[in-house]
N, C-alpha and C. Protein backbone atom coordinates (compact mmCIF):
# COMPACT_ATOMS: atom_id res chain seq x y z
N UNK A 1 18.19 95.65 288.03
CA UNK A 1 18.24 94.43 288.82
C UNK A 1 17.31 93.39 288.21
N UNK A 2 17.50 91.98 288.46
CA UNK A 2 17.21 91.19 287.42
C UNK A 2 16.15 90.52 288.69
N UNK A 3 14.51 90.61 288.19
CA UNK A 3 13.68 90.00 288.81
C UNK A 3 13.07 88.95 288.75
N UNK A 4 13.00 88.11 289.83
CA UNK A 4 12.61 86.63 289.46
C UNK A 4 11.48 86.45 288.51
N UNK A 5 11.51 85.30 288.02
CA UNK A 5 10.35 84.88 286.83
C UNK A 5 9.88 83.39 287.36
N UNK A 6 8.57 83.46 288.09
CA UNK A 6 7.78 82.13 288.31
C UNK A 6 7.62 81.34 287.66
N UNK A 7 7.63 81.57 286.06
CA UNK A 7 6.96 80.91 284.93
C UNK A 7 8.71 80.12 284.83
N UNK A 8 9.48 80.99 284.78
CA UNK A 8 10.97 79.83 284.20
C UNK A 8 12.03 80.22 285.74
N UNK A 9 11.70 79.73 286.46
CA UNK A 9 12.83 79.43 287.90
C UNK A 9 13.83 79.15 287.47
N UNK A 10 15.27 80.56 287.78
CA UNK A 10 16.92 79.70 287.77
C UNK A 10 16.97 77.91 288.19
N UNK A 11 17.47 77.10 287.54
CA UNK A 11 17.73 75.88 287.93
C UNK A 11 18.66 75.84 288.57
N UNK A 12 18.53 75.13 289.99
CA UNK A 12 19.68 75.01 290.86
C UNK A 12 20.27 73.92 291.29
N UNK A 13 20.40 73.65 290.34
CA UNK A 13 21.36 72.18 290.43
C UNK A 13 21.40 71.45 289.00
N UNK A 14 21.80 70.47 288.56
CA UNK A 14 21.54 69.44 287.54
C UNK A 14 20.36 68.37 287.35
N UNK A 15 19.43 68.41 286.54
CA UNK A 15 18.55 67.60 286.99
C UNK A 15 18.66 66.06 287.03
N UNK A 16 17.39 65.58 287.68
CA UNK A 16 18.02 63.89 288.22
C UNK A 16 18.46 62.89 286.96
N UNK A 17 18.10 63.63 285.95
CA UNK A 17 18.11 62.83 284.16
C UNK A 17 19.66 62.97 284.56
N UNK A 18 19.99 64.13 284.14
CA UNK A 18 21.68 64.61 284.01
C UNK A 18 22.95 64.39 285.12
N UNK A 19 22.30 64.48 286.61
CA UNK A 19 22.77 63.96 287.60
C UNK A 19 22.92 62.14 287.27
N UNK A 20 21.59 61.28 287.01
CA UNK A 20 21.58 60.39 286.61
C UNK A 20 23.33 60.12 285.93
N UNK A 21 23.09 60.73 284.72
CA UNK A 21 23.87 60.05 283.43
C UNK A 21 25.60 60.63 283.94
N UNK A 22 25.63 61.48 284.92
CA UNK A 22 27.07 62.26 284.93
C UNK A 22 27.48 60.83 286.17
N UNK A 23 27.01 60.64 286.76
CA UNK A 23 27.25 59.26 287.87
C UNK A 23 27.48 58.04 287.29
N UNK A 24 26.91 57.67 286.83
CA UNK A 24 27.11 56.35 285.57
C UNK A 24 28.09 56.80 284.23
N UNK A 25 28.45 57.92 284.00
CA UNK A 25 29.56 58.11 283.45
C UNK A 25 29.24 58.15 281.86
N UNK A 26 28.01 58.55 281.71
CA UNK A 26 27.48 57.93 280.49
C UNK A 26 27.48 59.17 278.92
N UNK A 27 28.44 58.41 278.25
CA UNK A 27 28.61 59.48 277.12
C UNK A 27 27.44 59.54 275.54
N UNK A 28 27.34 60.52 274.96
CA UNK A 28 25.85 60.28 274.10
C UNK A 28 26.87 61.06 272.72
N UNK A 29 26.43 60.35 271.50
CA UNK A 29 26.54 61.09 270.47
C UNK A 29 25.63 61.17 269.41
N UNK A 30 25.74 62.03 268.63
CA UNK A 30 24.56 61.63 267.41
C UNK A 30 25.02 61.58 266.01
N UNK A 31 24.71 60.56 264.53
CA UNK A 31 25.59 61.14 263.55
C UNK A 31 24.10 61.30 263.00
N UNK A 32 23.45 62.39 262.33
CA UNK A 32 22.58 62.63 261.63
C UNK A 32 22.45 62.11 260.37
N UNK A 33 23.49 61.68 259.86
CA UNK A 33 23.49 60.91 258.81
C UNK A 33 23.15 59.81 258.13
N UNK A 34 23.26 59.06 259.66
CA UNK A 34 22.74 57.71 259.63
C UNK A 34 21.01 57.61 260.07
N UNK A 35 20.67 56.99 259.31
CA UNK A 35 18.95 56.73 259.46
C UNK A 35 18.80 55.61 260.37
N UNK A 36 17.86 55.55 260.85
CA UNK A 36 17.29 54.05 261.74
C UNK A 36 16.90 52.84 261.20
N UNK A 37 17.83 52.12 261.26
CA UNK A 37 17.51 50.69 260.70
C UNK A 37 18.47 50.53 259.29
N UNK A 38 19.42 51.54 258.94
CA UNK A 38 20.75 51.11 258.08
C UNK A 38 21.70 50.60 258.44
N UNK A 39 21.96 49.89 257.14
CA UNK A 39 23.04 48.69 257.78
C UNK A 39 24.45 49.37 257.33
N UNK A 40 25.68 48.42 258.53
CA UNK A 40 27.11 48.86 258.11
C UNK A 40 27.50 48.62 256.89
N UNK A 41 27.75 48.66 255.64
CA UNK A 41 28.19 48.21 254.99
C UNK A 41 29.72 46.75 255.01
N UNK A 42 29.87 46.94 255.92
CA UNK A 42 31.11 46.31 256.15
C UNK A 42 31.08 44.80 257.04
N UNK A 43 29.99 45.15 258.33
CA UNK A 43 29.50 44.06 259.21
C UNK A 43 28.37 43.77 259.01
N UNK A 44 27.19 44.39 258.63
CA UNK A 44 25.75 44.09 258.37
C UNK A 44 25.16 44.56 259.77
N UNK A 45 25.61 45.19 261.05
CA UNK A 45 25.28 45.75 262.00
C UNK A 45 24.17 46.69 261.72
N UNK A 46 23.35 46.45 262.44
CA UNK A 46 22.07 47.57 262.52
C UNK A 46 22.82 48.93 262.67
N UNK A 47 22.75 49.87 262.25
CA UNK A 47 23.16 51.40 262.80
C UNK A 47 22.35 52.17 263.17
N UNK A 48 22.68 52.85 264.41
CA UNK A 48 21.75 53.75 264.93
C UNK A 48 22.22 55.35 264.62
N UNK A 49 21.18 56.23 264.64
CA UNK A 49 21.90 57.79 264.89
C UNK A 49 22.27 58.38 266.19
N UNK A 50 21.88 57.74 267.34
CA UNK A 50 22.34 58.14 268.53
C UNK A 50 22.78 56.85 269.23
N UNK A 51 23.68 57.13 269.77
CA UNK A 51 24.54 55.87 270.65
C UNK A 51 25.05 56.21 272.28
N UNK A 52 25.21 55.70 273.08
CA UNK A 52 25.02 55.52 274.42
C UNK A 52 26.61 55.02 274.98
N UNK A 53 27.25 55.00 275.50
CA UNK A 53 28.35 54.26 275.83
C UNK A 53 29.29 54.73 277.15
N UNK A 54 29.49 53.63 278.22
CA UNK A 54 30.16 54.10 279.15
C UNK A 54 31.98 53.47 279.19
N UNK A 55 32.57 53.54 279.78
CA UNK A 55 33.88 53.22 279.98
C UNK A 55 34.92 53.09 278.81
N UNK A 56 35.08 53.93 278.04
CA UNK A 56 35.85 53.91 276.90
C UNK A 56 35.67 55.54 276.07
N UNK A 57 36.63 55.74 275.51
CA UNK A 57 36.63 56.87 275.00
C UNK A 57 36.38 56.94 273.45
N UNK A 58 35.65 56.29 273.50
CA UNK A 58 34.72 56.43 272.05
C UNK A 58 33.70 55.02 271.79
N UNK A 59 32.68 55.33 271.26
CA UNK A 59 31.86 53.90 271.12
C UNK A 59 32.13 53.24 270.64
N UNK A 60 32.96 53.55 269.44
CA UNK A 60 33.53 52.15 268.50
C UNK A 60 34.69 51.42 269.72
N UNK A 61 35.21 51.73 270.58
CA UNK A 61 36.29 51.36 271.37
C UNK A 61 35.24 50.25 272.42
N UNK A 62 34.48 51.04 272.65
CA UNK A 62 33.72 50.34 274.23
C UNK A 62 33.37 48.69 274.01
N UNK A 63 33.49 48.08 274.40
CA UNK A 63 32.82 46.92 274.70
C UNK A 63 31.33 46.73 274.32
N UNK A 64 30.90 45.42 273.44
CA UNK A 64 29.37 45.58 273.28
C UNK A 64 28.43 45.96 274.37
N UNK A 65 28.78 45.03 275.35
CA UNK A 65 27.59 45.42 276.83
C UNK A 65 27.80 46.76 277.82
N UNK A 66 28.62 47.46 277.35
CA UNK A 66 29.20 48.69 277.33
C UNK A 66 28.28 49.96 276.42
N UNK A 67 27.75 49.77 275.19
CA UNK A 67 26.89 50.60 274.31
C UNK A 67 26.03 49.99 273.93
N UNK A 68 25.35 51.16 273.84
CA UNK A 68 23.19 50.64 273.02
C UNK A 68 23.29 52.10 272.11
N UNK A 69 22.82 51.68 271.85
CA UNK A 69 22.10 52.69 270.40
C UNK A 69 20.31 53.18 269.93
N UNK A 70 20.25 53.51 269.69
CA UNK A 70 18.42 53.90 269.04
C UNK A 70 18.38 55.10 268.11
N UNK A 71 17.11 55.15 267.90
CA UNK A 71 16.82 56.13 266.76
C UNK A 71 16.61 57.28 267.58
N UNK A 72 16.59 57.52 268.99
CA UNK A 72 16.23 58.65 269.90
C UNK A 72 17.67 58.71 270.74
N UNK A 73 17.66 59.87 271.37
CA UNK A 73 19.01 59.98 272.10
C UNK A 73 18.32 58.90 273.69
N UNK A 74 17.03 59.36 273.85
CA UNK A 74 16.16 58.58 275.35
C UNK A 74 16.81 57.22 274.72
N UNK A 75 16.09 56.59 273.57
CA UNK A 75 16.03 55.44 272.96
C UNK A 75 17.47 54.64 273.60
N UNK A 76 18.87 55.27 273.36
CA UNK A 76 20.15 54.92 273.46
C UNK A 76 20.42 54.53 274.65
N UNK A 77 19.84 56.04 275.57
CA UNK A 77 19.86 55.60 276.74
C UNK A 77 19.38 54.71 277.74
N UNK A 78 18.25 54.49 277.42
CA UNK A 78 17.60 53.51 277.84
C UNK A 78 17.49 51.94 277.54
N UNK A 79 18.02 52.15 276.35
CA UNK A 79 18.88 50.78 275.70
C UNK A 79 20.33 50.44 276.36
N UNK A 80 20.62 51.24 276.67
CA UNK A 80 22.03 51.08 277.58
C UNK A 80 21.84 50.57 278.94
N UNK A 81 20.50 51.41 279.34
CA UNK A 81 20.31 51.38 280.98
C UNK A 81 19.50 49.70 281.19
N UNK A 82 19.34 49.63 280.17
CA UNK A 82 18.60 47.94 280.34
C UNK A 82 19.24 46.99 280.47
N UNK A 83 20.65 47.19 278.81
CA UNK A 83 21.46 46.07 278.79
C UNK A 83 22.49 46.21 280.25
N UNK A 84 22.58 47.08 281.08
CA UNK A 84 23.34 47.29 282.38
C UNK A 84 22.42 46.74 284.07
N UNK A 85 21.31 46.56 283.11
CA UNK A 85 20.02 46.31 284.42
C UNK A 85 20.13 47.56 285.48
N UNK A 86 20.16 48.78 284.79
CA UNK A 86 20.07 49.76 285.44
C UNK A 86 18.48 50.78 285.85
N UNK A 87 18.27 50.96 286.89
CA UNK A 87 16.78 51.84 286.84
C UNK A 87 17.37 52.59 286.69
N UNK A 88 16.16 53.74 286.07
CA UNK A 88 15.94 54.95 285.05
C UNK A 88 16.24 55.66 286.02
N UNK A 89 16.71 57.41 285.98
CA UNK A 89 16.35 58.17 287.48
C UNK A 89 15.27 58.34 287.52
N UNK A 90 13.94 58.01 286.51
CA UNK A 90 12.86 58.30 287.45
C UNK A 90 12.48 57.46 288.10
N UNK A 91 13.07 56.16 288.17
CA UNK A 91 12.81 55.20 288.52
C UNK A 91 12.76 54.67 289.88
N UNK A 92 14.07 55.75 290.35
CA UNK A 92 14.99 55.44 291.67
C UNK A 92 13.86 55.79 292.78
């Protein structure tokens, strides 16, 4: 029989970060490839390695005020949650 552990408690529920981002609908990707602060070759667009984006099924699709980007996956998100004038969940 499997006995509780104080030090790491089953999580029972989603936390308010993840609850947060599943309500706002908010999708995250990362390309490792890309470094922070390289440019598109094609537009001269800043490129990020992690990107942020809600209502569209892919970031290149979404609308600008729709995606943010950063060098952190937080970074993206919180770049997103600004350009939306959204508080943080720790915020709420």
């Amino acid at each position: 029989m499997k006995q509780p552990n104080d030090l790491f408690p089953e999580a029972l529920g989603n936390s308010p970060r993840l609850q947060w981002l599943k309500e706002r609908g908010i999708q995250i990707a990362h390309n490792p490839d890309i470094m922070p602060g390289e440019e598109c070759p094609e537009t001269g667009e800043e490129l990020q390695p992690w990107v942020a984006w809600i209502n569209s099924d892919s970031y290149a699709n979404a609308r600008s005020y729709m995606r943010a980007g950063g060098p952190t996956e937080h970074d993206a998100i919180v770049n997103l949650a600004i350009k939306r004038r959204w508080q943080l969940w720790n915020e709420l």
